[in-house]
N, C-alpha and C. Protein backbone atom coordinates (compact mmCIF):
# COMPACT_ATOMS: atom_id res chain seq x y z
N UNK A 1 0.82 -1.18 0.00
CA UNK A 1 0.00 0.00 0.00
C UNK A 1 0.87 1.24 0.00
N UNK A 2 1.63 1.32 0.75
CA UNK A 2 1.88 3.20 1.15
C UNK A 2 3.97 2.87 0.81
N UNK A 3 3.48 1.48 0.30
CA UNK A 3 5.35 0.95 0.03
C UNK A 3 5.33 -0.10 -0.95
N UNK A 4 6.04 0.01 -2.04
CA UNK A 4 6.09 -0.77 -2.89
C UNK A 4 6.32 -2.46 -2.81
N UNK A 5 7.11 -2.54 -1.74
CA UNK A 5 7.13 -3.69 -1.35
C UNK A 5 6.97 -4.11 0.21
N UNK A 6 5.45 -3.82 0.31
CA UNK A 6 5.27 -4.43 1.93
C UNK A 6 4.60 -5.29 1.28
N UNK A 7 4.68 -6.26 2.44
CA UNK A 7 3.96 -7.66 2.17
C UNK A 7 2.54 -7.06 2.77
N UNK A 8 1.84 -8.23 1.83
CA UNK A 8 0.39 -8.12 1.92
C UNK A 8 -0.24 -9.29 3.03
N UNK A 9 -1.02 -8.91 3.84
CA UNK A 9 -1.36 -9.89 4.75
C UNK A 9 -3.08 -9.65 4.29
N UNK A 10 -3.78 -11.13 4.90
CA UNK A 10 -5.56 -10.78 5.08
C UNK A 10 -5.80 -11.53 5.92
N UNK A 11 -6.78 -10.62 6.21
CA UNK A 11 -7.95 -11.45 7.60
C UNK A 11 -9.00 -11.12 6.96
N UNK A 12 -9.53 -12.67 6.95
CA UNK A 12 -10.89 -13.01 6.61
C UNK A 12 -11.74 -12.99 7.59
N UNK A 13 -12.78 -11.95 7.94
CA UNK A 13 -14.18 -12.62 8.88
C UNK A 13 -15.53 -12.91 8.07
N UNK A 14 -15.94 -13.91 8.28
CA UNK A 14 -17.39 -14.11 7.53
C UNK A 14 -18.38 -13.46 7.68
N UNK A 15 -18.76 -13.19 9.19
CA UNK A 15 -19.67 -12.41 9.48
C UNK A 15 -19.45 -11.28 10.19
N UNK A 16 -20.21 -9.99 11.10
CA UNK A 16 -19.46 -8.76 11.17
C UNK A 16 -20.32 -8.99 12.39
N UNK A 17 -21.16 -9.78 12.56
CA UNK A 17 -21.93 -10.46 14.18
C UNK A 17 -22.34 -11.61 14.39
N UNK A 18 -22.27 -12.01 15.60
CA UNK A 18 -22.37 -13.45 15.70
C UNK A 18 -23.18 -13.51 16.85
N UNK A 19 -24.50 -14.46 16.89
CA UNK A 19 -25.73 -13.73 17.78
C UNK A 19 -24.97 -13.74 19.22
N UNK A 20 -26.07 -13.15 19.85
CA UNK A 20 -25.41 -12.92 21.42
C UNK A 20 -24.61 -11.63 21.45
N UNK A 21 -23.94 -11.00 20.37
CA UNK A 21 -22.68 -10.17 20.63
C UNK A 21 -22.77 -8.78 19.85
N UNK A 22 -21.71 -7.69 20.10
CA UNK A 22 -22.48 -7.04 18.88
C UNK A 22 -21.48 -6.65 17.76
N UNK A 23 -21.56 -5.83 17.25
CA UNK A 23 -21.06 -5.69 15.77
C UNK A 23 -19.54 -5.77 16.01
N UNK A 24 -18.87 -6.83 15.34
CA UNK A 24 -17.04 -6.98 15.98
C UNK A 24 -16.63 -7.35 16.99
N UNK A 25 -17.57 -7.85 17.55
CA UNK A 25 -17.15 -7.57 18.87
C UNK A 25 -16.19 -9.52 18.94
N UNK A 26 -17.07 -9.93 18.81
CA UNK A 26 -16.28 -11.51 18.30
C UNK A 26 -14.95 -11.78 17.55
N UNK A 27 -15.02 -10.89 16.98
CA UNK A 27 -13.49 -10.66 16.31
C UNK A 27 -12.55 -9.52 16.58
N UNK A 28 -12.69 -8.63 17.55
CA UNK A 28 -12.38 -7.71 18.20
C UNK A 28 -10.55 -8.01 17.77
N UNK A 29 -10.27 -9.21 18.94
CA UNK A 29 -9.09 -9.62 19.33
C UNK A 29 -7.94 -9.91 17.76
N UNK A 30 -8.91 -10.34 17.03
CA UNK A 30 -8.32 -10.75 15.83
C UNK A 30 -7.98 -9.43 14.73
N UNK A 31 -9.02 -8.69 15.24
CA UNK A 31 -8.82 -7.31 14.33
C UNK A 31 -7.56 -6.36 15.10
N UNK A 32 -7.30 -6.15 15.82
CA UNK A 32 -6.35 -6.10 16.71
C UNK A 32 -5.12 -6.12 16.57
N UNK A 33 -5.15 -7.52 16.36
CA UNK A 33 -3.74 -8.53 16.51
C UNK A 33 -3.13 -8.35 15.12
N UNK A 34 -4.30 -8.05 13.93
CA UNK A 34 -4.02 -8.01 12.29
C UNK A 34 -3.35 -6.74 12.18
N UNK A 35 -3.80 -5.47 12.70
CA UNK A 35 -3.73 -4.10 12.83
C UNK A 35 -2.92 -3.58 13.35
N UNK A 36 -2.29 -4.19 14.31
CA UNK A 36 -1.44 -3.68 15.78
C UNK A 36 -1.43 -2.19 15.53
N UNK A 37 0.18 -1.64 15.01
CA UNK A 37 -0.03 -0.08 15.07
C UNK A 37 -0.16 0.33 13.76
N UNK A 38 -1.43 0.07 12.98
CA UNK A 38 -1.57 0.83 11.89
C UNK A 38 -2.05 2.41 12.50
N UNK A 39 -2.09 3.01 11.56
CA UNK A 39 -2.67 4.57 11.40
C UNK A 39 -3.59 4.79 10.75
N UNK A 40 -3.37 4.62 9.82
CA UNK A 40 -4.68 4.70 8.43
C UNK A 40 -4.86 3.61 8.14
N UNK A 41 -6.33 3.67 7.85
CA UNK A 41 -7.22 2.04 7.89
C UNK A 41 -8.48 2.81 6.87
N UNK A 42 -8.43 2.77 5.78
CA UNK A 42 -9.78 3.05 4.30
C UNK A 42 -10.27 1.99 4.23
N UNK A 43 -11.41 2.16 4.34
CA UNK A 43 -12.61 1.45 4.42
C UNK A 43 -13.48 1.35 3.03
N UNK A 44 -13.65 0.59 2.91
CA UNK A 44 -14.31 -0.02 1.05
C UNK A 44 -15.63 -0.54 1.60
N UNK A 45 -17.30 -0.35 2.01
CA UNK A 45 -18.23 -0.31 2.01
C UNK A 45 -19.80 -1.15 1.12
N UNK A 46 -18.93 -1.69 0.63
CA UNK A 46 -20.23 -2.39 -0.46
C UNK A 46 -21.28 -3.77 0.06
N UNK A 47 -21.02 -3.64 1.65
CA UNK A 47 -21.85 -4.78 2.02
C UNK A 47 -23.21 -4.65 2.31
N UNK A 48 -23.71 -3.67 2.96
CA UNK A 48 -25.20 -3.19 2.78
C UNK A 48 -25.68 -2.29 1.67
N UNK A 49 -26.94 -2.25 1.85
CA UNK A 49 -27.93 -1.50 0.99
C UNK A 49 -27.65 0.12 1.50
N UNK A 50 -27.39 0.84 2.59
CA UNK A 50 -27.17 2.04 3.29
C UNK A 50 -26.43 2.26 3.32
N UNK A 51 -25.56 2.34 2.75
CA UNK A 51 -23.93 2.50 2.35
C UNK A 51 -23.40 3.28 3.30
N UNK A 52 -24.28 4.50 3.89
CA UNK A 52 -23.83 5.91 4.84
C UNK A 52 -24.16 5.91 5.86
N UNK A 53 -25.06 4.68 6.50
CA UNK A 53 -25.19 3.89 7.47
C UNK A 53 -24.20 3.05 8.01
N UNK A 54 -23.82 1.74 7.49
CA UNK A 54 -23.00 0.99 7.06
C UNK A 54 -21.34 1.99 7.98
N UNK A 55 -21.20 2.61 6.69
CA UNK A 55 -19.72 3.35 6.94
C UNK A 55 -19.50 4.08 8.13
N UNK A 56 -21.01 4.88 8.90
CA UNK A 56 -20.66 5.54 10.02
C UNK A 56 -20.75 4.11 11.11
N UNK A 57 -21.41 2.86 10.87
CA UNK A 57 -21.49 2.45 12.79
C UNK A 57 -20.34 2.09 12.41
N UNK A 58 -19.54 1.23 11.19
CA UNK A 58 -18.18 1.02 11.30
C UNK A 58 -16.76 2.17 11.64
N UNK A 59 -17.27 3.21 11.14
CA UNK A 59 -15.94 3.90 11.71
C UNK A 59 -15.94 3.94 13.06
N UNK A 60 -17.64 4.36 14.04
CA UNK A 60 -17.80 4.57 14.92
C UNK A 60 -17.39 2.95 16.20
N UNK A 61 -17.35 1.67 15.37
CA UNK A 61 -16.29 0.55 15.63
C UNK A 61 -15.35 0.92 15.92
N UNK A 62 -14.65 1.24 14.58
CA UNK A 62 -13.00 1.02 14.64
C UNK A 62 -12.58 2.22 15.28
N UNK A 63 -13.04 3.31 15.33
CA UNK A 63 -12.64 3.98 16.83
C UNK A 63 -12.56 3.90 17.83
N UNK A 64 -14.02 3.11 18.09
CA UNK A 64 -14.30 2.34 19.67
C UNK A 64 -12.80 1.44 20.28
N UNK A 65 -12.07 0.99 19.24
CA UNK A 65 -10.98 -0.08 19.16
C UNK A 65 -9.63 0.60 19.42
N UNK A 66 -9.56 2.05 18.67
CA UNK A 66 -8.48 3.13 18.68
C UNK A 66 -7.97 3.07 17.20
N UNK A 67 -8.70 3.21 16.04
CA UNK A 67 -8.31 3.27 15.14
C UNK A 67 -9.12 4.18 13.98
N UNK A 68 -8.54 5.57 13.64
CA UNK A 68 -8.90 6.32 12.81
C UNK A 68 -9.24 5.34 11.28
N UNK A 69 -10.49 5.74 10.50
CA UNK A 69 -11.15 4.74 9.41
C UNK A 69 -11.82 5.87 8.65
N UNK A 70 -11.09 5.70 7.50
CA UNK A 70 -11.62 7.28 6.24
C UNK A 70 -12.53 6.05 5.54
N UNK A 71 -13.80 6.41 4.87
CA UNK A 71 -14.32 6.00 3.99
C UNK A 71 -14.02 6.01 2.77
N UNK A 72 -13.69 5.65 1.80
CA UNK A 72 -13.26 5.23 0.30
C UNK A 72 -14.32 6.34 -0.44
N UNK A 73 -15.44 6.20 -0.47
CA UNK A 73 -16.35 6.91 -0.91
C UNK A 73 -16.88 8.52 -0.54
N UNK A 74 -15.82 8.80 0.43
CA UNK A 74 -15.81 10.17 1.18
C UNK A 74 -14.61 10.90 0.85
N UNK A 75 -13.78 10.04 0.48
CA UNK A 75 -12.30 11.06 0.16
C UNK A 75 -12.33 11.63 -0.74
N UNK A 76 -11.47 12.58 -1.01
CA UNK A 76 -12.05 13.13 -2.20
C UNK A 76 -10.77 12.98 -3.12
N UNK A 77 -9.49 12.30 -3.22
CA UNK A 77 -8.94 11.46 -3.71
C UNK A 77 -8.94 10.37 -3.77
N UNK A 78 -9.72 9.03 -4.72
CA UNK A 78 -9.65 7.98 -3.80
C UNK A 78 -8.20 7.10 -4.46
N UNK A 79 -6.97 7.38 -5.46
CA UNK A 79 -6.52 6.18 -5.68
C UNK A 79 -4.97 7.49 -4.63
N UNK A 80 -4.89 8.43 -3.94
CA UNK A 80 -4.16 8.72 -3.09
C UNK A 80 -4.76 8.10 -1.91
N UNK A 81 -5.79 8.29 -1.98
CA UNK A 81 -6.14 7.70 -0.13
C UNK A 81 -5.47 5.92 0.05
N UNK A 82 -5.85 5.07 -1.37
CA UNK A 82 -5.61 4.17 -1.32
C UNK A 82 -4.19 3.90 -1.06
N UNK A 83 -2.84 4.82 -1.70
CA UNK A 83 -1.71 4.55 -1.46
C UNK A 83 -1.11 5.12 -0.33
N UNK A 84 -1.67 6.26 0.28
CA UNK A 84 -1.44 6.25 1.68
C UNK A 84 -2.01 4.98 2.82
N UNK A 85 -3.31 4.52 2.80
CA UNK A 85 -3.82 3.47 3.50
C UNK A 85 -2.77 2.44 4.01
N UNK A 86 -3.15 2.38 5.48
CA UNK A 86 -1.85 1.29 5.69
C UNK A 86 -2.87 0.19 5.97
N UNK A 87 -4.08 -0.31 5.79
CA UNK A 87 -5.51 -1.56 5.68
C UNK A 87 -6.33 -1.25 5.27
N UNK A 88 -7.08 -1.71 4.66
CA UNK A 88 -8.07 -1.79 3.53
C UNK A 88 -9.20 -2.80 3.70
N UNK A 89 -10.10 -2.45 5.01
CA UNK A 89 -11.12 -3.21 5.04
C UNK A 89 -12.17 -3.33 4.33
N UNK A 90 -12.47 -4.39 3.32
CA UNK A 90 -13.56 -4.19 2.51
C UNK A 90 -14.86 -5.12 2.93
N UNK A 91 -15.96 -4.47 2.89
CA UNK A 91 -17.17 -5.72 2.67
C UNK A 91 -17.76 -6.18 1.39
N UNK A 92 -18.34 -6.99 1.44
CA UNK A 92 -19.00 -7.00 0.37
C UNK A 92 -20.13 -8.06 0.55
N UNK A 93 -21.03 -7.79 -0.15
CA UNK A 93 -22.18 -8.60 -0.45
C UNK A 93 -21.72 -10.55 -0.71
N UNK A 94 -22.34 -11.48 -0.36
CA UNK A 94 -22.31 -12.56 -0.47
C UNK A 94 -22.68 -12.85 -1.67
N UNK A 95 -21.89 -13.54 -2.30
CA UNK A 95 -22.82 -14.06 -4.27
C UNK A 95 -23.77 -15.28 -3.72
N UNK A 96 -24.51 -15.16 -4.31
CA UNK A 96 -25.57 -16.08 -4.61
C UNK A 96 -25.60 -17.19 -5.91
């Protein structure tokens, strides 16, 4: 991302809640541990229908956690935001 040659890592979560708990909160530890001291974390949005919904309870997450989260669809550069970004959480819709 923000270096031509950093290695690329991923964390996969399937779901973003798991009953009983609430949004991340199940994967809290894992998001965490993936992240340690990032800074910038752009956020890619395409998993709900409310897109501006969606993007605020998640930033309002990954703050809860200690981590500043620009929306992809709010910047008003998006292929600079992308090469500054030091994670790139994306959702997306399930195929059918």
């Amino acid at each position: 991302m923000n270096t031509p040659d950093a290695s690329s890592r991923l964390l996969l979560v399937s779901n973003s809640t798991q009953y009983g708990s609430g949004y991340l909160d199940h994967c809290e530890a894992e998001i965490r541990d993936f992240l340690r001291s990032t800074a910038r974390v752009l956020f890619i949005p395409f998993a709900m229908h409310d897109l501006e919904a969606y993007a605020v309870r998640t930033v309002a997450r990954f703050e809860a956690m200690g981590y500043s989260l620009e929306v992809i669809n709010e910047v008003p550069d998006v292929q600079a935001a992308v090469a500054q970004a030091q994670a790139l959480p994306r959702a997306q819709q399930p195929v059918a």
